[in-house]
Protein backbone atom coordinates (compact mmCIF):
# COMPACT_ATOMS: atom_id res chain seq x y z
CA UNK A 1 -16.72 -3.45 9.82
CA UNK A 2 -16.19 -0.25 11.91
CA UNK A 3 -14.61 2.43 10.31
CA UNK A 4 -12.42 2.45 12.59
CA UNK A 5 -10.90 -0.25 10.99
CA UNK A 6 -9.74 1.12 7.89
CA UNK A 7 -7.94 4.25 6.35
CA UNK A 8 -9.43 7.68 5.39
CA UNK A 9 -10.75 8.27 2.05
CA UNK A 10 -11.34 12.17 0.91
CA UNK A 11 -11.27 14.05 -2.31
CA UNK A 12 -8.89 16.48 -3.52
CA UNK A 13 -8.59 18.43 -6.27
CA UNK A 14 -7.70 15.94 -8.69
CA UNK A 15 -9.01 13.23 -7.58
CA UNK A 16 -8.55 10.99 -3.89
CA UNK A 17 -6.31 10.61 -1.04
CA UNK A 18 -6.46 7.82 0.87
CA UNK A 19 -4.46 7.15 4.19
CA UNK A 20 -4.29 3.91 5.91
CA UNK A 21 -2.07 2.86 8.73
CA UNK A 22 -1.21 -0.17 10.58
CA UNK A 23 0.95 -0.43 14.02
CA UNK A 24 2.68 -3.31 13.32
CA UNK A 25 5.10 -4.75 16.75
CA UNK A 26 8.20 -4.89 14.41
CA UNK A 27 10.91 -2.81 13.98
CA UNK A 28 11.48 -0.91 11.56
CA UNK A 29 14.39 -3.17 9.47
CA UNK A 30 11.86 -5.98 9.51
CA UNK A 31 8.94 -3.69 8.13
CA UNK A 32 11.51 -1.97 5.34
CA UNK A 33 12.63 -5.48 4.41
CA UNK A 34 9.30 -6.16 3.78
CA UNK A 35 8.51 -2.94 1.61
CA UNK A 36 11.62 -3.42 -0.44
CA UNK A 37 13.12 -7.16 -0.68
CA UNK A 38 12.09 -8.90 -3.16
CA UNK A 39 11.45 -12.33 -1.78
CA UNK A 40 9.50 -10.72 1.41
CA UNK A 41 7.29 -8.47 -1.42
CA UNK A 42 6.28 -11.48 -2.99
CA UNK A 43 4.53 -12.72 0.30
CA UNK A 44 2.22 -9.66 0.86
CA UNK A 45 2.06 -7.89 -2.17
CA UNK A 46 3.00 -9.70 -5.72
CA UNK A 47 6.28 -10.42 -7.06
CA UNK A 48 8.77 -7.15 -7.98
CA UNK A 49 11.61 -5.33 -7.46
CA UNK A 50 12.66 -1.92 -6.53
CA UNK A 51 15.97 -0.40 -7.00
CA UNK A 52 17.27 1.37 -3.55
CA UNK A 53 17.21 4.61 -4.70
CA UNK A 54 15.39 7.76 -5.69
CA UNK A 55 15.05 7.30 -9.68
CA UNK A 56 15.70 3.41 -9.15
CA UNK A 57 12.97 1.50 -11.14
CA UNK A 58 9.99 -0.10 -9.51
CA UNK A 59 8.34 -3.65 -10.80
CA UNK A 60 5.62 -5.34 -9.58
CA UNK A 61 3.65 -7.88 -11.45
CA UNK A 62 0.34 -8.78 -10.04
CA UNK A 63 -0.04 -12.27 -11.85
CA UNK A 64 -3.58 -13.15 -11.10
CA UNK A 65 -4.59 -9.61 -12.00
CA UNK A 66 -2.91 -8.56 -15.38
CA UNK A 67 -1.62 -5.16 -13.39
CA UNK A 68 1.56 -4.14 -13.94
CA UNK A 69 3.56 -1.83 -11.98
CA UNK A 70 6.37 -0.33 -13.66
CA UNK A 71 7.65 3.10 -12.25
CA UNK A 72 10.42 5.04 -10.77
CA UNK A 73 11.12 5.74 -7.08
CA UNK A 74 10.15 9.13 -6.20
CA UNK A 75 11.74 9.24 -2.57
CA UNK A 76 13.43 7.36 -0.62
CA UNK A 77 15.02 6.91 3.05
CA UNK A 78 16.29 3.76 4.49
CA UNK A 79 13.82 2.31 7.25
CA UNK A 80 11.61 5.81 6.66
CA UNK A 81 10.38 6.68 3.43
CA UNK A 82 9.33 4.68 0.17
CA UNK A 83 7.89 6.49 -3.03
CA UNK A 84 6.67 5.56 -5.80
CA UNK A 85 3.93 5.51 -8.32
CA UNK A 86 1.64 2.41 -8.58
CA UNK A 87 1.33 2.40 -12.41
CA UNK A 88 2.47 1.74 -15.78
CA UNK A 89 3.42 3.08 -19.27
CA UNK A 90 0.97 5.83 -20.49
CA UNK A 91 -1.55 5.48 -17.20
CA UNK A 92 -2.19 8.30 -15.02
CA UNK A 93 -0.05 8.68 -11.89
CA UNK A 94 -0.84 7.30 -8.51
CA UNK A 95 1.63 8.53 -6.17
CA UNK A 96 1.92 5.92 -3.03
CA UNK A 97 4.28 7.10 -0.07
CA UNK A 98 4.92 4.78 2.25
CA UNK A 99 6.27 6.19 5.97
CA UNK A 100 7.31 4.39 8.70
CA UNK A 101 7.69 6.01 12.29
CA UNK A 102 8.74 4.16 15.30
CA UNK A 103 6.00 3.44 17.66
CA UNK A 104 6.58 2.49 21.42
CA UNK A 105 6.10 -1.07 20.69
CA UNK A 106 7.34 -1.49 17.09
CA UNK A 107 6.71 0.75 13.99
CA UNK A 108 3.40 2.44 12.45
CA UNK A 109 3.54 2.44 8.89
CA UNK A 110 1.26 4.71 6.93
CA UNK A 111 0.44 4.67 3.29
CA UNK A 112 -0.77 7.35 1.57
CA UNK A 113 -2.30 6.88 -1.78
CA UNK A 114 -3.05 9.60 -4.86
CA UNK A 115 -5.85 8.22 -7.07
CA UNK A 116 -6.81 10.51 -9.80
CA UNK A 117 -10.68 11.24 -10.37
CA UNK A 118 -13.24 9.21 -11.98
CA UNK A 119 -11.02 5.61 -10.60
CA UNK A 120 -13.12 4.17 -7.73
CA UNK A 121 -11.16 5.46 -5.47
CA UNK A 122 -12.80 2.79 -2.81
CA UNK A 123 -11.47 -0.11 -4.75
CA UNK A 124 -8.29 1.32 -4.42
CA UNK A 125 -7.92 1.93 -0.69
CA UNK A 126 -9.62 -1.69 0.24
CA UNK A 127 -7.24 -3.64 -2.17
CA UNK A 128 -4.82 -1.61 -0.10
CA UNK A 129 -6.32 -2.64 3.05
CA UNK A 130 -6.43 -6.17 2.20
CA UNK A 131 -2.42 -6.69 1.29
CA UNK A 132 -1.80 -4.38 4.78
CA UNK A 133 -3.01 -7.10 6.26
CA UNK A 134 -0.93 -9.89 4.56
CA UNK A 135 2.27 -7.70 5.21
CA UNK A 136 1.28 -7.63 9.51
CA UNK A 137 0.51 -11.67 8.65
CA UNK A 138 3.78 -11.97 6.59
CA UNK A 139 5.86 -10.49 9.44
CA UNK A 140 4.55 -12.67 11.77
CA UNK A 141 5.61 -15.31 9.28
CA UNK A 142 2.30 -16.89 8.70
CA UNK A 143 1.51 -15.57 5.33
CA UNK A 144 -1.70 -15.32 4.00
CA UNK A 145 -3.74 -15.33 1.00
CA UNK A 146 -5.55 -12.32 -0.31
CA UNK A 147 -8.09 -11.70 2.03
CA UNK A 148 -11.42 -11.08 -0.45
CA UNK A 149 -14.14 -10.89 2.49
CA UNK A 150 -11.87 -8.09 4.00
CA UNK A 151 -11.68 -6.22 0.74
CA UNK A 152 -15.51 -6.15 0.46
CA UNK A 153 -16.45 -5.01 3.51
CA UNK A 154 -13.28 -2.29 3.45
CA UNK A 155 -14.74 -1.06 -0.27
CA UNK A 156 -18.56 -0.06 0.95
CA UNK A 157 -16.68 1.55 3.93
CA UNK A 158 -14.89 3.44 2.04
CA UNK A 159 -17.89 4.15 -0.48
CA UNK A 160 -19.79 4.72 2.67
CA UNK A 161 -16.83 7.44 3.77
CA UNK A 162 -17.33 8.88 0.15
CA UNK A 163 -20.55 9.55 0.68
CA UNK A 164 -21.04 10.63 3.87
C-alpha cells in the first residue's frame, strides 16, 4: 500500500490528528444521507442514530466489537458539516468532524479525527480507512463487509507515518 492511499497521521499536543479523505462521484445529499440516516449508517459503519442537530445525541453500536458510541453532536450543517465525538460515558474525547465540499465530479468528504495520546493512534485512522471504503461501496449500492486486509496494511502505514 502506497501512502498515498491513506490519510495523514501527526501528533499534536495531546495526542493525534488524523485526516483522511475520499472523492466520492456523489452528491452531496447522497453522501449526508449516508453520514446521518440511520438505515444507510448501518451499511458502512454499524447501526445508530444521530439527532439533526448541534446537542442532538449520537448512538452507534458496533455489535461485533463491544464499542459503544454514545455522544452529543458538536456541529452541524446540512450536506456540510457533521461533529461529534466517537466515545462513551467516562472515556476520553475523540472529536471526529466530518466535511463535505463539492468536488467537480461529486463531493470530497474529509474526516478529521482527535485521538488522545497513548491510544494507537494507527488503529484508529485504518479502522477509519476501512469503513471509508464501505461508505464509497455502500453508495454505489454494493455494500461490503469490513475490509480486514485493508485495515492491516492501512495500520503499519500509518505506524510507518508515525515513525518516519
Amino acid at each position: 500500500m502506497s501512502t498515498a492511499d491513506i490519510g495523514t497521521l501527526q501528533r499534536t499536543a495531546t495526542g493525534f490528528e488524523g485526516r483522511l479523505a475520499r472523492q466520492l462521484d456523489h452528491d452531496a445529499g447522497a453522501v449526508w444521507r449516508m453520514l446521518t440516516d440511520p438505515q444507510a449508517m448501518a451499511q458502512w459503519l454499524a447501526p445508530g442514530s444521530i439527532e439533526p442537530r448541534v446537542g442532538g445525541a449520537v448512538h452507534i453500536d458496533f455489535v461485533d466489537s463491544g464499542i459503544v458510541i454514545d455522544s452529543q453532536v458538536s456541529a452541524y450543517a446540512p450536506q456540510q458539516v457533521l461533529a461529534y465525538s466517537w466515545s462513551s460515558g467516562s472515556e476520553p474525547e475523540r472529536p471526529m468532524h466530518w466535511e463535505l465540499t463539492p468536488a467537480s465530479s461529486g463531493t470530497t468528504l474529509t474526516l478529521t479525527l482527535q485521538i488522545p495520546a497513548g491510544e494507537d493512534a494507527a488503529k484508529a485512522c485504518a479502522g477509519f480507512e476501512g469503513h471509508l471504503d464501505m461508505l464509497a461501496a455502500a453508495l454505489e449500492g454494493v455494500p461490503i463487509k469490513f475490509p480486514f486486509q485493508r485495515f492491516l496494511q492501512a495500520r503499519a502505514a500509518y505506524q510507518a507515518q508515525l515513525a518516519g
